[in-house]
Protein backbone atom coordinates (compact mmCIF):
# COMPACT_ATOMS: atom_id res chain seq x y z
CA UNK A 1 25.26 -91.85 -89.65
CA UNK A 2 28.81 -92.37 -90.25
CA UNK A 3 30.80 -88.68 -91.45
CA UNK A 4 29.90 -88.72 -95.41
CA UNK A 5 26.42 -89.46 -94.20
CA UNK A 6 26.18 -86.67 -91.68
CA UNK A 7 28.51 -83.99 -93.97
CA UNK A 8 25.94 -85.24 -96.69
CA UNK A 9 22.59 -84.12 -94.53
CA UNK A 10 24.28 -81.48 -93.28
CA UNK A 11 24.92 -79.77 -96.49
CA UNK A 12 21.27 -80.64 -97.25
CA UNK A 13 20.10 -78.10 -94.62
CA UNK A 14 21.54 -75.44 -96.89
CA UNK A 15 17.96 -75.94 -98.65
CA UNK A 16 16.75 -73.90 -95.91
CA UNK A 17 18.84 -70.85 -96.65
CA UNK A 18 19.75 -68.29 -94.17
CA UNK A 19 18.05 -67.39 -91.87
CA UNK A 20 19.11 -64.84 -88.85
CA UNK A 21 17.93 -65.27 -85.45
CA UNK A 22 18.80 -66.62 -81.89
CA UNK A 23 16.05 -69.33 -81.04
CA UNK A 24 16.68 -72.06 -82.68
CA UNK A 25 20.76 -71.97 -81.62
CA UNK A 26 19.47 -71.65 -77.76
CA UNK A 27 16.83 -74.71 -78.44
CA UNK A 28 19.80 -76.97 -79.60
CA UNK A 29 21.98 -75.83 -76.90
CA UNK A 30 19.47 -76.25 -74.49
CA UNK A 31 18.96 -79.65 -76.36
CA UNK A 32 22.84 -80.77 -75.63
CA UNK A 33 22.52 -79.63 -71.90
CA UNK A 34 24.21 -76.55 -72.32
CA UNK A 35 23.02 -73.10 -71.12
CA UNK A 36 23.19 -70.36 -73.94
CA UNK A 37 23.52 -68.03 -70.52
CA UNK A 38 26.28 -69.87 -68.37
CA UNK A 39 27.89 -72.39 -70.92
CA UNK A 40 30.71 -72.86 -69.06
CA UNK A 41 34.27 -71.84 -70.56
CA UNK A 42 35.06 -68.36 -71.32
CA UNK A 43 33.70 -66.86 -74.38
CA UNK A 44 35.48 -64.59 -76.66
CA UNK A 45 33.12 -63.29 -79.15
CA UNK A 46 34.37 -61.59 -82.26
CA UNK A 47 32.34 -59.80 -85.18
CA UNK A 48 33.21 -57.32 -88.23
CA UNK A 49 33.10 -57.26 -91.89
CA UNK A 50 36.90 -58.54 -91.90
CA UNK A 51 40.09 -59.68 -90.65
CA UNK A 52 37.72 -62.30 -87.54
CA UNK A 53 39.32 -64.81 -89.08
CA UNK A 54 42.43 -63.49 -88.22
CA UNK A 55 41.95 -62.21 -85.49
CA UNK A 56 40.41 -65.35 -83.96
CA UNK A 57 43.32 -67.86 -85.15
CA UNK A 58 45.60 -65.32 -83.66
CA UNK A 59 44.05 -64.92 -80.02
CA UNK A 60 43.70 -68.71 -80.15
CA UNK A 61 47.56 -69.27 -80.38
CA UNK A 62 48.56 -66.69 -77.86
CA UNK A 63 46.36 -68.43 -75.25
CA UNK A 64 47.19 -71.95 -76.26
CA UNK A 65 50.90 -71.55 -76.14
CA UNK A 66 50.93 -70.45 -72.87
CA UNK A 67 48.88 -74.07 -72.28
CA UNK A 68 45.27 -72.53 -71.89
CA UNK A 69 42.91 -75.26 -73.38
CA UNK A 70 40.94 -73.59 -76.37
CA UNK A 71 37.92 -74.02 -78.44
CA UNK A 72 38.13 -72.48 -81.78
CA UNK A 73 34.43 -71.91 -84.36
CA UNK A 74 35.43 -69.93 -87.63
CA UNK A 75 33.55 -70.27 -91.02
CA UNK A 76 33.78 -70.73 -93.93
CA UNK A 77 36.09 -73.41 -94.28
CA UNK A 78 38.67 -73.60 -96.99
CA UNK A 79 39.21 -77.16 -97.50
CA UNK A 80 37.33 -79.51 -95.06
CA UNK A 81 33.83 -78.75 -92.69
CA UNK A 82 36.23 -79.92 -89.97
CA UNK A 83 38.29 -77.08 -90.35
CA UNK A 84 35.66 -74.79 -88.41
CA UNK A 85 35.92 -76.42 -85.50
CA UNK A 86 39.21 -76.96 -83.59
CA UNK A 87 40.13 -78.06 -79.87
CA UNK A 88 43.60 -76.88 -79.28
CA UNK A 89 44.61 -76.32 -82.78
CA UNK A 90 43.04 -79.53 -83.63
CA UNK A 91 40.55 -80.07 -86.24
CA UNK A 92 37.06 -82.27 -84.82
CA UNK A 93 37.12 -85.70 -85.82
CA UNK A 94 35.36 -87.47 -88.55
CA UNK A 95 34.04 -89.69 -85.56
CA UNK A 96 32.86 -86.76 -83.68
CA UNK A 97 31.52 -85.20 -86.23
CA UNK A 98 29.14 -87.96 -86.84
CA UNK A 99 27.92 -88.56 -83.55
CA UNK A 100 27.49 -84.73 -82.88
CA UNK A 101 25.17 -84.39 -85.67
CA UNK A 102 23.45 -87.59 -85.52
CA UNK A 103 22.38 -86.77 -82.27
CA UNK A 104 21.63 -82.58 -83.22
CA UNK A 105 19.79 -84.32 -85.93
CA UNK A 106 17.32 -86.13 -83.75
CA UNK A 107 16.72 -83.17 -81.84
CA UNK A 108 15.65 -80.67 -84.56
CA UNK A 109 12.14 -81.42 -83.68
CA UNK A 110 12.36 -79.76 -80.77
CA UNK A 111 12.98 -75.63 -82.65
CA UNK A 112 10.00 -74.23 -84.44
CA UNK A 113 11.76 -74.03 -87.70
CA UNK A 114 14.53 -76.59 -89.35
CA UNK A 115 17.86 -75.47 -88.02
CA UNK A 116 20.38 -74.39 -90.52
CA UNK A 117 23.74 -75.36 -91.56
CA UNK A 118 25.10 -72.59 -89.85
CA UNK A 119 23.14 -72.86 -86.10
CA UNK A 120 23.72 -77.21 -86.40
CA UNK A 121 27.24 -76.00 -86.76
CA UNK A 122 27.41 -74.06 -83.94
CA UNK A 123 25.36 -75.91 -81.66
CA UNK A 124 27.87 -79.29 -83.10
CA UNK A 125 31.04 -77.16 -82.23
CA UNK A 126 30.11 -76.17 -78.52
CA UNK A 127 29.15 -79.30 -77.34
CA UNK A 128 32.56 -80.33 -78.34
CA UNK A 129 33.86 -77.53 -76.71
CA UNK A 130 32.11 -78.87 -73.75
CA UNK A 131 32.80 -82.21 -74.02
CA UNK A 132 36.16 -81.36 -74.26
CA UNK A 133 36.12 -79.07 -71.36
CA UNK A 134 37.78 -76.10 -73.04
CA UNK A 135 38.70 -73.67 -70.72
CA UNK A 136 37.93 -70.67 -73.46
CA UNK A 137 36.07 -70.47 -75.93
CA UNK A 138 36.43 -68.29 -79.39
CA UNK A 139 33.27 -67.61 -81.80
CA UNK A 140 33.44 -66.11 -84.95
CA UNK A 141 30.27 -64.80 -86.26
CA UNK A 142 28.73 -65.99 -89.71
CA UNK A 143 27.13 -62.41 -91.10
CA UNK A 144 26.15 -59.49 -89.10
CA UNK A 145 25.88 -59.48 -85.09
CA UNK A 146 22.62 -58.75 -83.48
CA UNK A 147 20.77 -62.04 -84.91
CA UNK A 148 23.62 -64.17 -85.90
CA UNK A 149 23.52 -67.69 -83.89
CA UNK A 150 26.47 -67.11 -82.10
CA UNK A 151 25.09 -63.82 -80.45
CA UNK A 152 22.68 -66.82 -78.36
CA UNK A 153 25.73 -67.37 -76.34
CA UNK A 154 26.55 -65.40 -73.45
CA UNK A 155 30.32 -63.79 -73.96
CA UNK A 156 33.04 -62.31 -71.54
CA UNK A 157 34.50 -60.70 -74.15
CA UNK A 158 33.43 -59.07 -77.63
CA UNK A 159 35.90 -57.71 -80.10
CA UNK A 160 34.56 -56.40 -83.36
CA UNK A 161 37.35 -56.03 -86.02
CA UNK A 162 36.33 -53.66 -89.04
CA UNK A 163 32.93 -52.56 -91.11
CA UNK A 164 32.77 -52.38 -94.55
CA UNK A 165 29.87 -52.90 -97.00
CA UNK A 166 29.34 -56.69 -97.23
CA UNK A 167 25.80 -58.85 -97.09
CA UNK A 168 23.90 -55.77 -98.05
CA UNK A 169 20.79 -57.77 -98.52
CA UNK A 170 20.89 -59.19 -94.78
CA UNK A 171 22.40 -56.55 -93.05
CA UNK A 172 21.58 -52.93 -94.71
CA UNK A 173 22.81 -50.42 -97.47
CA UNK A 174 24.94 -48.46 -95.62
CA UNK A 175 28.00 -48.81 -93.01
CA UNK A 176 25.47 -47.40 -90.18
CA UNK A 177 23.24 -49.82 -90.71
CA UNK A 178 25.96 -52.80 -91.15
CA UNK A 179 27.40 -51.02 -87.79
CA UNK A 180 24.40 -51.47 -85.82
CA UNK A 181 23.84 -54.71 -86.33
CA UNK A 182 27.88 -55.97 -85.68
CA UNK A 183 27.32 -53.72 -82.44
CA UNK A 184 24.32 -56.08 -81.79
CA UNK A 185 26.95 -58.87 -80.37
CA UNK A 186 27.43 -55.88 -77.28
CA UNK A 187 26.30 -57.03 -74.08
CA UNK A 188 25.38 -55.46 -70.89
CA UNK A 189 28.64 -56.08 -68.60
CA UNK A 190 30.82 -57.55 -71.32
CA UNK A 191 33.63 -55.12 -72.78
CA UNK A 192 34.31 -54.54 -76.37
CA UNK A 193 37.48 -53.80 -78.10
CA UNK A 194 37.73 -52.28 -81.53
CA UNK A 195 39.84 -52.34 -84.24
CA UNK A 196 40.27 -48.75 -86.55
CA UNK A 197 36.83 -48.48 -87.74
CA UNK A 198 35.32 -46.03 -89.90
CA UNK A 199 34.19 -43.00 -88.56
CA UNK A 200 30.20 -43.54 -89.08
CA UNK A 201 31.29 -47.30 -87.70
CA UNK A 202 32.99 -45.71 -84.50
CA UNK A 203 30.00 -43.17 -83.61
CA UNK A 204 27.84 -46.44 -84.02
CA UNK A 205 29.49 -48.63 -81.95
CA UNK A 206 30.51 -46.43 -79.19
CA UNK A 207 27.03 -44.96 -78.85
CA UNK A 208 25.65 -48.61 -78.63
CA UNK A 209 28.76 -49.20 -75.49
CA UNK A 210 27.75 -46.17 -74.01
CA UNK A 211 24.21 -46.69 -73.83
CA UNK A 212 24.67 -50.23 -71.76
CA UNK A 213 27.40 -48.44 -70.04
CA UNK A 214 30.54 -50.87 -70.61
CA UNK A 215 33.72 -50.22 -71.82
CA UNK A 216 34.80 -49.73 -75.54
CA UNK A 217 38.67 -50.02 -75.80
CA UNK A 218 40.61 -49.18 -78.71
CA UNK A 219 43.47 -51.89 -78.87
CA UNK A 220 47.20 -50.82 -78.31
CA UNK A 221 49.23 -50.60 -81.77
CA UNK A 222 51.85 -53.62 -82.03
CA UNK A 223 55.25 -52.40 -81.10
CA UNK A 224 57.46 -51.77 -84.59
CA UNK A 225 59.91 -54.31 -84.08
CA UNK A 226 57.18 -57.14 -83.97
CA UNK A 227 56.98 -59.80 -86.23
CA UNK A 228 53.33 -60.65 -87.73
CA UNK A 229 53.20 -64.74 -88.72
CA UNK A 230 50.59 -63.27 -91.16
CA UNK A 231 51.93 -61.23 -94.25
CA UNK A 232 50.04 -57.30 -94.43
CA UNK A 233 50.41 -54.07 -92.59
CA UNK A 234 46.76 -55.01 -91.58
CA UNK A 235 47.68 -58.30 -90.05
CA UNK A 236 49.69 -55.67 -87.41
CA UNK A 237 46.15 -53.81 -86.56
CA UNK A 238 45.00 -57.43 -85.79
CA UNK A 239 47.25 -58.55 -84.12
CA UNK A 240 47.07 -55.82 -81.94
CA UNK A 241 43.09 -56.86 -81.10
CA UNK A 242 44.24 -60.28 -80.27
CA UNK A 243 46.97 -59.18 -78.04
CA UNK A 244 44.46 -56.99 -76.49
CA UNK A 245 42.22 -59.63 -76.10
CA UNK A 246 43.89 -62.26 -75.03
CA UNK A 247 45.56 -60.19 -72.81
CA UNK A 248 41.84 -59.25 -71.03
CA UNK A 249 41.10 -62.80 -71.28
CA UNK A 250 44.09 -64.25 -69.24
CA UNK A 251 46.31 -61.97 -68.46
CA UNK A 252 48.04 -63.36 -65.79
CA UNK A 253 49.72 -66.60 -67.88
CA UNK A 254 50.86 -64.34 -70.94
CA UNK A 255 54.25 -62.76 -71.07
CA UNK A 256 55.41 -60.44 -73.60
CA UNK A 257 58.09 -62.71 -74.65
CA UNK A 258 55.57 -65.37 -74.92
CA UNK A 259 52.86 -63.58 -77.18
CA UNK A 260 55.67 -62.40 -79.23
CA UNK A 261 56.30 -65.26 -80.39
CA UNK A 262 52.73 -66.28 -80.89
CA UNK A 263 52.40 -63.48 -83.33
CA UNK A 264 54.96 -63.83 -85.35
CA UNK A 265 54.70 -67.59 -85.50
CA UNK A 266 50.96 -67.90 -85.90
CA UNK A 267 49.21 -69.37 -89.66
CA UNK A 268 46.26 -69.29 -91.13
CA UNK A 269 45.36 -69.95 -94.77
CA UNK A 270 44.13 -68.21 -97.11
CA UNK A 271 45.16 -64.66 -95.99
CA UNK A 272 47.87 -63.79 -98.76
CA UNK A 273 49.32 -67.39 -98.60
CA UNK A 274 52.16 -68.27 -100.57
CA UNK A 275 52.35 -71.62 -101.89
CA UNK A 276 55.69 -71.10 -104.00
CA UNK A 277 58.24 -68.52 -105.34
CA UNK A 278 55.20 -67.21 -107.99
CA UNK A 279 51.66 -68.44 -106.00
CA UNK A 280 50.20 -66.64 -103.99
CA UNK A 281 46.05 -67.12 -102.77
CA UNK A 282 43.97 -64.66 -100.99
CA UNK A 283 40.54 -64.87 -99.71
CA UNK A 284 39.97 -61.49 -100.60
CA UNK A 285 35.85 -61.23 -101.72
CA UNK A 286 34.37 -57.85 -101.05
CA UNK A 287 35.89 -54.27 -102.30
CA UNK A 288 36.96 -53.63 -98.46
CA UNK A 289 39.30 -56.86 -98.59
CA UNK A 290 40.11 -56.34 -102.22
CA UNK A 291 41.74 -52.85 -100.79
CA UNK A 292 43.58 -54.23 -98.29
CA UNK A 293 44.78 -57.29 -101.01
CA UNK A 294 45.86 -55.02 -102.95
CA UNK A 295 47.97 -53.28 -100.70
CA UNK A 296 49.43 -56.48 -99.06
CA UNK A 297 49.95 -57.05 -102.56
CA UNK A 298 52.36 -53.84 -103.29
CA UNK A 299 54.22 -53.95 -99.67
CA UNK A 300 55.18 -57.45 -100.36
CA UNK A 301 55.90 -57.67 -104.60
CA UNK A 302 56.41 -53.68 -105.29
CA UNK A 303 55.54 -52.71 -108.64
CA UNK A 304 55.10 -56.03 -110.07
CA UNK A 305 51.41 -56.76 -111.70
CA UNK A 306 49.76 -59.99 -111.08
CA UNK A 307 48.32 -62.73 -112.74
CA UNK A 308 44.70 -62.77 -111.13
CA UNK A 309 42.62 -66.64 -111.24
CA UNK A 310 39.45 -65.10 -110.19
CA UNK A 311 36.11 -66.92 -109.28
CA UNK A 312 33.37 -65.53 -107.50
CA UNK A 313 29.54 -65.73 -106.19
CA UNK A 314 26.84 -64.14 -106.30
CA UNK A 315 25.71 -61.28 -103.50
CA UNK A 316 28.80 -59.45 -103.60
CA UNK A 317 30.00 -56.13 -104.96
CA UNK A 318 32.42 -57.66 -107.48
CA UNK A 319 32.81 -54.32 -109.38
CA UNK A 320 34.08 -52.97 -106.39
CA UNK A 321 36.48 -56.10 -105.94
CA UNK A 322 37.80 -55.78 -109.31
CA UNK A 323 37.74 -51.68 -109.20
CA UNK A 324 40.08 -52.25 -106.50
CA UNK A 325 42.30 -54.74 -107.69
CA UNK A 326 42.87 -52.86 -111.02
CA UNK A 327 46.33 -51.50 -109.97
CA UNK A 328 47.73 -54.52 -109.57
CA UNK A 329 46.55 -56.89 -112.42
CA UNK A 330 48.75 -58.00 -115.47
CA UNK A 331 45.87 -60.59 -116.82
CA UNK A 332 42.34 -62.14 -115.55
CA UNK A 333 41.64 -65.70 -116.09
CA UNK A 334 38.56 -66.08 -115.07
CA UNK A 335 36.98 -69.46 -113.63
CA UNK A 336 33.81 -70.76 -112.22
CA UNK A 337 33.86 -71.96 -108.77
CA UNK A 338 32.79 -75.09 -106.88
CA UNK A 339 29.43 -73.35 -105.50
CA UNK A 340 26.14 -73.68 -106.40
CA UNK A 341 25.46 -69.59 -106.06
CA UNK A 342 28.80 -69.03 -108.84
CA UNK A 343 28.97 -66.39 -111.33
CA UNK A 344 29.46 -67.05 -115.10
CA UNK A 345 32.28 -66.55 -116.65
CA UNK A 346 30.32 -63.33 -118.45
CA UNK A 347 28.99 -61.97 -115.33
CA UNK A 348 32.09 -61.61 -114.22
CA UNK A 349 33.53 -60.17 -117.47
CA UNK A 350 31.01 -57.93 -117.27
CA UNK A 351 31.67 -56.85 -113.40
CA UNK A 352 35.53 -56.40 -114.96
CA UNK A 353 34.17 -53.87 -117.68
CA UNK A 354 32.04 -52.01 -114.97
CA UNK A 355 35.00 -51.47 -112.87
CA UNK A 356 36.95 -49.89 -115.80
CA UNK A 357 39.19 -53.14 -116.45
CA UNK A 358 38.24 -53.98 -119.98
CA UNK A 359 41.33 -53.37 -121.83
CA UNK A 360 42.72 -55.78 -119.15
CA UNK A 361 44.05 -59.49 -120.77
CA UNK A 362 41.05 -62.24 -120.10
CA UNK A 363 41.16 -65.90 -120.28
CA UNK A 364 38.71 -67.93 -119.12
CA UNK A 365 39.35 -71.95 -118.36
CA UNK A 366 36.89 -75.16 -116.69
CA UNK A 367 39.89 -76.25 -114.59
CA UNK A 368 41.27 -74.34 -111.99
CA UNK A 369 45.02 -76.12 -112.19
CA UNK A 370 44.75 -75.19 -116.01
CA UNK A 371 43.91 -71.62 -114.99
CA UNK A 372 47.02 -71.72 -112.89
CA UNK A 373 48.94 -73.40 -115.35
CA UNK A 374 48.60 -70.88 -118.12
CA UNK A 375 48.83 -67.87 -115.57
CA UNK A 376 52.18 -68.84 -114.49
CA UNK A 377 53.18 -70.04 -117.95
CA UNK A 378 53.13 -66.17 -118.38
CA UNK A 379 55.74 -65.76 -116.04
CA UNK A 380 55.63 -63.30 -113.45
CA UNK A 381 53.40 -63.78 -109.86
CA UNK A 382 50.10 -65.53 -109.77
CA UNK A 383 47.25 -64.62 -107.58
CA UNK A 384 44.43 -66.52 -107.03
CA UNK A 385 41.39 -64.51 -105.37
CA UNK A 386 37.56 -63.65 -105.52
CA UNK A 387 36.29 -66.51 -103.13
CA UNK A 388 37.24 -68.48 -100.08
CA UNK A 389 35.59 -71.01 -102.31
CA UNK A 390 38.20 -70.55 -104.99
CA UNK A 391 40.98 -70.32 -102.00
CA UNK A 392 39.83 -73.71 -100.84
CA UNK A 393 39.89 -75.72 -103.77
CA UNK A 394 43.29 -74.49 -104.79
CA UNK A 395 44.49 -75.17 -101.22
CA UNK A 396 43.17 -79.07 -102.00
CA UNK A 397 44.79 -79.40 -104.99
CA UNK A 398 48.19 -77.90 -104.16
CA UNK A 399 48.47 -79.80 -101.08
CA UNK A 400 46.93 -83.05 -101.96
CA UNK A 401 43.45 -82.80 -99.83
CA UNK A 402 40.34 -83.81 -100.01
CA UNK A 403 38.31 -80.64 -101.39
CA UNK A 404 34.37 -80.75 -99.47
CA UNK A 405 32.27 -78.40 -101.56
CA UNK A 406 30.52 -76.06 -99.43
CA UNK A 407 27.48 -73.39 -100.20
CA UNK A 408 28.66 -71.35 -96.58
């Protein structure tokens, strides 16, 4: 298969759904010669309900710039698959791409059930890691913890950033529940560092460390006169787990002058981006994130309101989104995105009226440059939010990319 072949069976697995578990990722390892147990470079494993993302791109810098060879798995992507999976900074190959998953492809036989989208990807990225003899390696998980593909790998490290109410469905109705399942990724011998969790979140988690007896470290607060490359008070509280982290995971090469600069240097889209003077786009799609959007959103542009493009899927508390984002909204214009699982323009009229925004200005528009168009034709800032989905296709348009639609 050559890449639009494989990218185009790949995205056909999504037929399959989700589905949660850790033996089909440990038959395709095992499949690609590598042990789930021992795979061979150092595995940082990071989990929570936001801010991995983050915290993942930012450990990865602070080790690569001090010329530590790193493998880097994050999901979802924004603009391209090959965004998810990155050897020193640098996105996977078309090339590789195709010949990873033609040959994961002839070896789904082998699991009991048909792989999905998520465990090919995985089991695709570390045998490039592998190949590529990465000398650590960082895993994000896709939802939850305990049975999420990536807990099949043995770790050195786990970090677990935040829990909020996300993926109800999958994961449980309330932040215990959510809790013990991120704590899930916690592994007899491996420490953990946390970020500020909740207090139900904290008992949770430090129950679960205690009970396999390992250590549970809270990470040390960034000094005040450091720089965050990454826009947010919040982007300080993880920056501080990456520091933390990195620091555990190779201590010995790092200098404070040198992770420093990592921090305040580091990028990653999608996290209150700013494209322009008046654009800014934030991944922002559950009420937790909303929060902390919104007050990203006030440190950085004070009292001024904002002129929300908003798209959005299904399985998420968008009430809660918009109840959050009230405070800071001038207009909605409202948009369907590029996923098969979108809302309608009136669901998501309707989720504004539940949260108390119907007295709010509403638009609603086919195009998403249109949307932007008429937003900033009302002069003032522009936010565009709701879905990574949503980020992603305005990050291919504004910069001139290729946009791969994505269900994950």
């Amino acid at each position: 298969m050559n890449y639009t072949e494989s990218i185009d069976w790949l995205y056909g697995t999504q037929t399959f759904g989700i589905k949660l578990g850790l033996e089909n990722p440990r038959t395709l390892l095992s499949a690609l010669a590598i042990d789930p147990d021992d795979p061979g470079p150092a595995i940082l494993h990071v989990a929570g309900t936001n801010g991995k993302g983050s915290v993942c791109a930012m450990t990865e810098r602070i080790l690569r710039d001090v010329g530590i060879k790193t493998g880097l798995f994050t999901s979802p992507h924004l603009v391209t698959y090959r965004e998810r999976i990155r050897v020193n900074g640098t996105m996977i190959s078309e090339e590789m791409v195709a010949e990873g998953l033609s040959e994961l492809r002839g070896r789904t036989y082998l699991c009991e059930n048909h792989p999905t989208f998520f465990e090919l990807s995985l089991a695709l990225a570390m045998g490039h890691f592998v190949r590529e003899r990465c000398e650590v390696v960082i895993l994000e998980t896709g939802m939850g913890g305990r049975l999420d593909a990536t807990n099949a790998i043995w770790s050195d490290l786990s970090v677990i950033t935040s829990i909020g109410l996300d993926h109800q469905q999958w994961l449980g109705e309330t932040i215990r529940e959510i809790a013990a399942e991120k704590a899930g990724i916690l592994k007899e011998g491996v420490p953990v560092i946390i970020g500020d969790l909740h207090p139900e979140a904290r008992e949770v988690v430090g129950r679960r460390a205690l009970a396999l007896g390992i250590p549970c470290v809270e990470a040390h607060p960034l000094p005040d006169d450091w720089e965050t490359g990454l826009k947010g008070s919040h982007q300080r509280e993880n920056a501080a787990l990456a520091v933390e982290a990195a620091c555990r995971l190779e201590g010995e090469r790092l200098t404070e002058e040198g992770i420093r600069h990592s921090v305040a240097t580091v990028q990653w889209p999608g996290r209150f981006q700013q494209i322009d003077d008046s654009l800014y786009l934030d991944g922002a799609h559950n009420p937790s994130a909303a929060e902390v959007l919104r007050r990203t959103w006030q440190e950085q542009c004070g009292d001024e309101k904002a002129h929300l493009v908003f798209g959005a899927v299904g399985s998420k508390d968008i009430a809660g989104v918009f109840q959050a984002l009230l405070p800071i909204l001038a207009s909605v214009s409202f948009i369907p995105v590029q996923s098969e699982r979108r809302l309608t323009v009136e669901e998501m009229r309707a989720f504004l009226r539940e949260a108390g925004g119907g007295a709010v200005p509403q638009e609603e528009f086919e195009s998403l440059p249109d949307a932007v168009a008429s937003a900033q034709a009302r002069g003032g800032k522009t936010l565009v939010a709701g879905s990574l989905f949503l980020v992603g296709e305005a990050l291919g348009h504004f910069l001139g990319e290729r946009f791969e639609v994505s269900l994950q």
